[in-house]
Protein backbone atom coordinates (compact mmCIF):
# COMPACT_ATOMS: atom_id res chain seq x y z
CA UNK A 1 0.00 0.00 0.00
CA UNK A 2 3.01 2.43 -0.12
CA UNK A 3 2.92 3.09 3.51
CA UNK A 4 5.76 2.18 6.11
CA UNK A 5 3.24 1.73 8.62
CA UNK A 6 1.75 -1.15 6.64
CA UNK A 7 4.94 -2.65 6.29
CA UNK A 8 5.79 -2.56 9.90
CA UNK A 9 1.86 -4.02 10.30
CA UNK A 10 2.47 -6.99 7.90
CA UNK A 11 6.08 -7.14 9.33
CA UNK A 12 4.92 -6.86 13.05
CA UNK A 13 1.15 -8.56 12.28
CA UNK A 14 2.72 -12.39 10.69
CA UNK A 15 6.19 -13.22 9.91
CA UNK A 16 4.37 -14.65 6.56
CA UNK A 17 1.77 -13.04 5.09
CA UNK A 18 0.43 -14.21 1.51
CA UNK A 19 -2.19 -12.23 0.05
CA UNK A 20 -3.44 -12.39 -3.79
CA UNK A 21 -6.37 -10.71 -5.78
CA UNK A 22 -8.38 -12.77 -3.99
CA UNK A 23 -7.96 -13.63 -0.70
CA UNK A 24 -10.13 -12.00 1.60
CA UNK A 25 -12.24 -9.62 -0.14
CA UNK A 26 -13.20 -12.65 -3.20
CA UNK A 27 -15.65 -15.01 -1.02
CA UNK A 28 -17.51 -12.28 0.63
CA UNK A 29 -17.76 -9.85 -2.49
CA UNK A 30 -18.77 -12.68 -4.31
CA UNK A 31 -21.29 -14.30 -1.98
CA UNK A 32 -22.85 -10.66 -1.70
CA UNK A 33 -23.05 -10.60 -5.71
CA UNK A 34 -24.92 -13.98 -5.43
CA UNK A 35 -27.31 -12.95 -2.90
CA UNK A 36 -28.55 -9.82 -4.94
CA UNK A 37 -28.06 -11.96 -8.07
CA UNK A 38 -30.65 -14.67 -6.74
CA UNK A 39 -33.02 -12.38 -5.27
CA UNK A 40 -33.45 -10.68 -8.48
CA UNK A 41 -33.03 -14.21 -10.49
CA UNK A 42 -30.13 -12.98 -12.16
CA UNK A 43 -27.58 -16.09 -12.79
CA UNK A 44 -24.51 -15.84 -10.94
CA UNK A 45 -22.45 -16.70 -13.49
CA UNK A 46 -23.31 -13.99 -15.76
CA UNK A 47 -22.90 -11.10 -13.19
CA UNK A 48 -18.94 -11.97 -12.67
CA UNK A 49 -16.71 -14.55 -14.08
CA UNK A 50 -14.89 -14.51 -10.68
CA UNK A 51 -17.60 -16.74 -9.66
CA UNK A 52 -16.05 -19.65 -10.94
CA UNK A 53 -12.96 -19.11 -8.36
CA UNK A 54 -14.67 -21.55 -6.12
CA UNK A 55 -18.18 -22.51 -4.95
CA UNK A 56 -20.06 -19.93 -2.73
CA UNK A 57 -21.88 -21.27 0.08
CA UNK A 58 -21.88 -21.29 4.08
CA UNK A 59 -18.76 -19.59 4.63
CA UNK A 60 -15.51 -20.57 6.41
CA UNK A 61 -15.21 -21.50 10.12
CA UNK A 62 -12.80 -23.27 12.61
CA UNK A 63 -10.63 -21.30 15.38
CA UNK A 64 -7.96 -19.73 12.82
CA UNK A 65 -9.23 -17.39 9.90
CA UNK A 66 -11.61 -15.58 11.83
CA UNK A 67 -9.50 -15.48 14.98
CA UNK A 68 -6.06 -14.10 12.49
CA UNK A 69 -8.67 -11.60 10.81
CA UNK A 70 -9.70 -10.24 13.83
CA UNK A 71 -6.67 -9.53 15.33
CA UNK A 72 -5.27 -8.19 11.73
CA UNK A 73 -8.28 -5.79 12.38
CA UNK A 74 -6.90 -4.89 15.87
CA UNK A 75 -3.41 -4.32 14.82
CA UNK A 76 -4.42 -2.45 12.05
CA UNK A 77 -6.05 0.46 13.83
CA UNK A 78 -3.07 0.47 16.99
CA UNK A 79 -1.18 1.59 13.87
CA UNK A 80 -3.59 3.73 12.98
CA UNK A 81 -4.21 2.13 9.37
CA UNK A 82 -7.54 0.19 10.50
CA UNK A 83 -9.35 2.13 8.00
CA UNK A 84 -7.17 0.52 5.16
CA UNK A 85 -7.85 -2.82 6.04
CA UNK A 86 -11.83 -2.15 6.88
CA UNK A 87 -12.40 -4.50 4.48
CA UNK A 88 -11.21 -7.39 6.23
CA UNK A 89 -14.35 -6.33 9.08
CA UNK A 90 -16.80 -6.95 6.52
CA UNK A 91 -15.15 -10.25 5.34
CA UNK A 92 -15.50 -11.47 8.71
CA UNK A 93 -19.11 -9.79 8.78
CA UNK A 94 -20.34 -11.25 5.85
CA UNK A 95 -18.94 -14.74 7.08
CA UNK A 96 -21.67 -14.57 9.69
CA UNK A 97 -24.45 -13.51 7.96
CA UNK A 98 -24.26 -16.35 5.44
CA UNK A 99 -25.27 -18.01 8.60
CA UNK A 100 -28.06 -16.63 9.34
CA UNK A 101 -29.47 -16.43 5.82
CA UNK A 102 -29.18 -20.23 5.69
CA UNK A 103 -31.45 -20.57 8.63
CA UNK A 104 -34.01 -17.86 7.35
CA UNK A 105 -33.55 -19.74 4.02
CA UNK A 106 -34.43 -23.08 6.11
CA UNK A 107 -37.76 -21.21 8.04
CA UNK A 108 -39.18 -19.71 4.82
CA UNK A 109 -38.85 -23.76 3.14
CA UNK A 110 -40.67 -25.49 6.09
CA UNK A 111 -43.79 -22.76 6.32
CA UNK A 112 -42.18 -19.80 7.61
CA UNK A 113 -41.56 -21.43 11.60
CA UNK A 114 -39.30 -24.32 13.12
CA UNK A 115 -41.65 -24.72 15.75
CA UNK A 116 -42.44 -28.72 15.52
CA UNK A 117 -40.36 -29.28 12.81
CA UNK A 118 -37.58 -32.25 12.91
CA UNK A 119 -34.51 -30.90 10.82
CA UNK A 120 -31.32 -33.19 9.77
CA UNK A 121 -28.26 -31.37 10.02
CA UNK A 122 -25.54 -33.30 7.98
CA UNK A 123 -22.15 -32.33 9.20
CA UNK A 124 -20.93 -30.59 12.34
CA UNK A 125 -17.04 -30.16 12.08
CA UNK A 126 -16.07 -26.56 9.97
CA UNK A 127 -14.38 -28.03 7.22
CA UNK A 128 -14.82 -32.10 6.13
CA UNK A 129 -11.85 -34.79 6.85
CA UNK A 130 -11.76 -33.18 10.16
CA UNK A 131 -13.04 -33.64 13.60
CA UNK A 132 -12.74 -29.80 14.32
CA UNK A 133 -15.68 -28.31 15.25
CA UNK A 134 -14.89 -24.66 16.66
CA UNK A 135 -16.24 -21.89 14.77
CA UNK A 136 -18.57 -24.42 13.12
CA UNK A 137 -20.65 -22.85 10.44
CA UNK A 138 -22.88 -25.98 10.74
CA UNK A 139 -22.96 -25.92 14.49
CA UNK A 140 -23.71 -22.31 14.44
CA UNK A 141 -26.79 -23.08 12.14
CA UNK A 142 -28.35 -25.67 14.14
CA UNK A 143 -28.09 -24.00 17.27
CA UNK A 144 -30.18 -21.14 15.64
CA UNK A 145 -32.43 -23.48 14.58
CA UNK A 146 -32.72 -24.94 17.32
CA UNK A 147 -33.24 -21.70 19.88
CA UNK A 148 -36.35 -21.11 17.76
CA UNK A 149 -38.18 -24.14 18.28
CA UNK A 150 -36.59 -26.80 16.12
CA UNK A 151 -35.80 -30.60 16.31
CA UNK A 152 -32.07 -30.56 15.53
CA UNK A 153 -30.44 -33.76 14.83
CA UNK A 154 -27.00 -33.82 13.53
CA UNK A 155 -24.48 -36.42 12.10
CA UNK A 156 -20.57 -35.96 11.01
CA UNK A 157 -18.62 -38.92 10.27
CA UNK A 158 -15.92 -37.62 12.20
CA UNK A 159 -16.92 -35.38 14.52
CA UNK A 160 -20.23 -36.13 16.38
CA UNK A 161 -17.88 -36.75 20.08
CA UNK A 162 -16.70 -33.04 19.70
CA UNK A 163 -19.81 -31.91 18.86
CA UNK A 164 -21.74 -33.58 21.77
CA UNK A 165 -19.13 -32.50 23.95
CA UNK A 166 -19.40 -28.78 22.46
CA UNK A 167 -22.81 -28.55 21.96
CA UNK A 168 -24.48 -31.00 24.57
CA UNK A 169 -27.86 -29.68 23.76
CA UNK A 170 -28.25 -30.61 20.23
CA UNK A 171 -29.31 -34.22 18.97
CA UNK A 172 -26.94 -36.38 16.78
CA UNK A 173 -27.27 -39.07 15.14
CA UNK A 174 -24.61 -42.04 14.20
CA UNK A 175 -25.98 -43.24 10.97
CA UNK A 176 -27.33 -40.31 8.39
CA UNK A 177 -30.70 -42.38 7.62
CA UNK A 178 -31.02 -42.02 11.61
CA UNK A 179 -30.87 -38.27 11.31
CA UNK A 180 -33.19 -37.56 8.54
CA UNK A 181 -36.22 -40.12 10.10
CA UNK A 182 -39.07 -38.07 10.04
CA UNK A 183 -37.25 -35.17 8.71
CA UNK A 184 -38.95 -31.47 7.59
CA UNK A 185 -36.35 -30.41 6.16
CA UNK A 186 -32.31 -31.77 5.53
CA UNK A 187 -29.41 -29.00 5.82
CA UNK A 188 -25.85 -29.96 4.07
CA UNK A 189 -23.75 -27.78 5.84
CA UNK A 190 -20.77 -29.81 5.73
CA UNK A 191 -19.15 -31.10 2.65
CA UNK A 192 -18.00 -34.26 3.60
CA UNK A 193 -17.17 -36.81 0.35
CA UNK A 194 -20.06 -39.59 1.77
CA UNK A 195 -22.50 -36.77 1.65
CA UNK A 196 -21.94 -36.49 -2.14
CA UNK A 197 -22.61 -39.59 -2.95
CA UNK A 198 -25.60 -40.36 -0.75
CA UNK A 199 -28.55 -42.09 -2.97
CA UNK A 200 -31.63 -39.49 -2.76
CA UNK A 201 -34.24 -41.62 -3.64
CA UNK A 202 -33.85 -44.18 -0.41
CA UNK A 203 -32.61 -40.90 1.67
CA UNK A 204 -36.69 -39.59 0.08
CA UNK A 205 -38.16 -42.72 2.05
CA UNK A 206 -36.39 -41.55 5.53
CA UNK A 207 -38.17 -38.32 5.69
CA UNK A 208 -41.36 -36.54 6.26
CA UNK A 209 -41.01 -33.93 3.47
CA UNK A 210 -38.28 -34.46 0.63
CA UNK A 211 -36.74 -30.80 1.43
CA UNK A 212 -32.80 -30.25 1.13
CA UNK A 213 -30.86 -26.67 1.32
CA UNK A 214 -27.00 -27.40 -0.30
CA UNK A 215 -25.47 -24.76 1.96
CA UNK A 216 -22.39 -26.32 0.20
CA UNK A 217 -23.28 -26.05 -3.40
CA UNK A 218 -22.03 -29.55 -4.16
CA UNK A 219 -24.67 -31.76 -4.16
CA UNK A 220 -25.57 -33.20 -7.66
CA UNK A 221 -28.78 -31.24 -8.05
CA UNK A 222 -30.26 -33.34 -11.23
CA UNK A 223 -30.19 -36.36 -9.12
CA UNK A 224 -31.55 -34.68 -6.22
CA UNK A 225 -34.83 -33.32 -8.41
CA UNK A 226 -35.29 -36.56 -10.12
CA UNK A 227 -35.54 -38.35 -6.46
CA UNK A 228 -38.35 -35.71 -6.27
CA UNK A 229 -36.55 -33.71 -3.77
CA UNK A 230 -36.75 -30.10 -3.61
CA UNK A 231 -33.32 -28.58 -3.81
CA UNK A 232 -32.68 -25.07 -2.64
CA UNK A 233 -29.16 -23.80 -2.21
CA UNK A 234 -26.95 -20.31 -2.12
CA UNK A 235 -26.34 -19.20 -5.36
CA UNK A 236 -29.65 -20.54 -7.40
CA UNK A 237 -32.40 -18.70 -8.00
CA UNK A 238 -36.04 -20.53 -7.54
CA UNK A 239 -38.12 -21.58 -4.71
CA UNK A 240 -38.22 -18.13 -4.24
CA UNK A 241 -42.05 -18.77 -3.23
CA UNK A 242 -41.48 -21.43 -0.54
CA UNK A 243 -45.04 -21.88 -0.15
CA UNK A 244 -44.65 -24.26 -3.41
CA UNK A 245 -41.76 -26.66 -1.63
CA UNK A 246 -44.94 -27.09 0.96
CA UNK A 247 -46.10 -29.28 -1.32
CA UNK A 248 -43.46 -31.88 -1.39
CA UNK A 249 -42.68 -31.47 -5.08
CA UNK A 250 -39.70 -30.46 -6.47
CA UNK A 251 -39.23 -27.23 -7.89
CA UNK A 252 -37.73 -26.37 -11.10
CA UNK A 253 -35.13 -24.14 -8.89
CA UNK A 254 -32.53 -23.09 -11.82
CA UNK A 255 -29.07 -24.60 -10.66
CA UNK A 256 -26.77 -21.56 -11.12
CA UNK A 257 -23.15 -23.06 -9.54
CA UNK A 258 -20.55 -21.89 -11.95
């Protein structure tokens, strides 16, 4: 940035600090893009080419990113350049709110209220191949859920010990059929390999109502539809009118993943 102070920040800040066009500001610019983009049913793809950098969804967790931006923040402005770097406060901002507009994405899918509504939460550590589960985006989500009146059950192949012993209050499953019996609605929050390749249609005779939200953008959608689920994720357009999903068909929700 031209500034000695920066250089003592990124000196003083990390002893390595790798930064590229699109490291911090990319994933929330881009997830803000695709929010406008799929409230107005514009496809992602054709508002920026960026998109195809990587898949937007849920946003990052676990105890280092958002702990390191943070403190960047804080040792930006005790040099007085905080302003420079306010950026980095809306990455971490944004982070969050992807959050909560997966659970107001769940509510508006199952009626517009949790309350007596069984939920599957499939995966509970932040990132998959991991049994971390601080800072977990998919922990955070069913909590939420949870506080207003929903019946959370999770499963993680990995990480369901850490998770009971984090979040003692939540319900978990050990087998994924186990966790979607009976099930409103089923959340992929974490994008574990064995979630991929789940079979929809015998997942379709577990549940109550043949509802998923991809909060991962991974799922194979065209499988998903013709199990006569319906799909909703972030970053496609559709479903828009959840009072159609109510039905238990599947909606012809555009799939606009780059």
């Amino acid at each position: 940035m031209g500034s000695h102070t920066c250089v003592e920040l990124l000196r003083n800040g990390y002893e390595v600090v790798v930064v590229d066009d699109h490291s911090n500001s990319s994933p929330g610019a881009l997830d803000e893009v695709q929010k406008l983009a799929v409230d107005h049913l514009v496809p992602v793809p054709q508002c920026t080419s960026a998109a195809a950098a990587g898949y937007r969804g849920l946003g990052f967790g676990g105890c280092c990113l958002s702990k390191d931006i943070r403190a960047f923040i804080v040792r930006a402005s005790e040099l007085g350049v905080g302003q420079a770097l306010g950026f980095l406060k809306e990455v971490d901002e944004i982070n969050v709110r992807r959050r909560e507009r997966v659970v107001e994405m769940a509510r508006q899918l199952v009626g517009g209220s949790f309350l007596g509504r069984n939920v599957a939460v499939l995966g509970a550590a932040f990132k998959p191949d991991s049994d971390d589960v601080r800072d977990s985006p998919a922990l955070s989500v069913a909590t939420a859920i949870q506080q207003r009146g929903g019946r959370v059950r999770v499963h993680d192949p990995e990480a369901l010990d850490n998770a009971r012993a984090s979040h003692p209050g939540l319900d978990y499953a050990r087998e994924v059929s186990k966790a979607c019996e009976r099930a409103d609605i089923v959340l992929h929050l974490t994008d574990w390999k064995q979630y991929r390749e789940l079979d929809p249609a015998a997942l379709a005779e577990t549940v109550s109502h043949a509802r998923i939200l991809d909060g991962r953008n991974v799922l194979p959608t065209d499988s998903w539809r013709a199990a006569g689920w319906t799909v909703r994720g972030l970053g496609r357009a559709g479903c828009l009118n959840c009072s159609t999903a109510l039905s238990g068909g599947g909606t012809e929700d555009a799939d606009l993943r780059a």
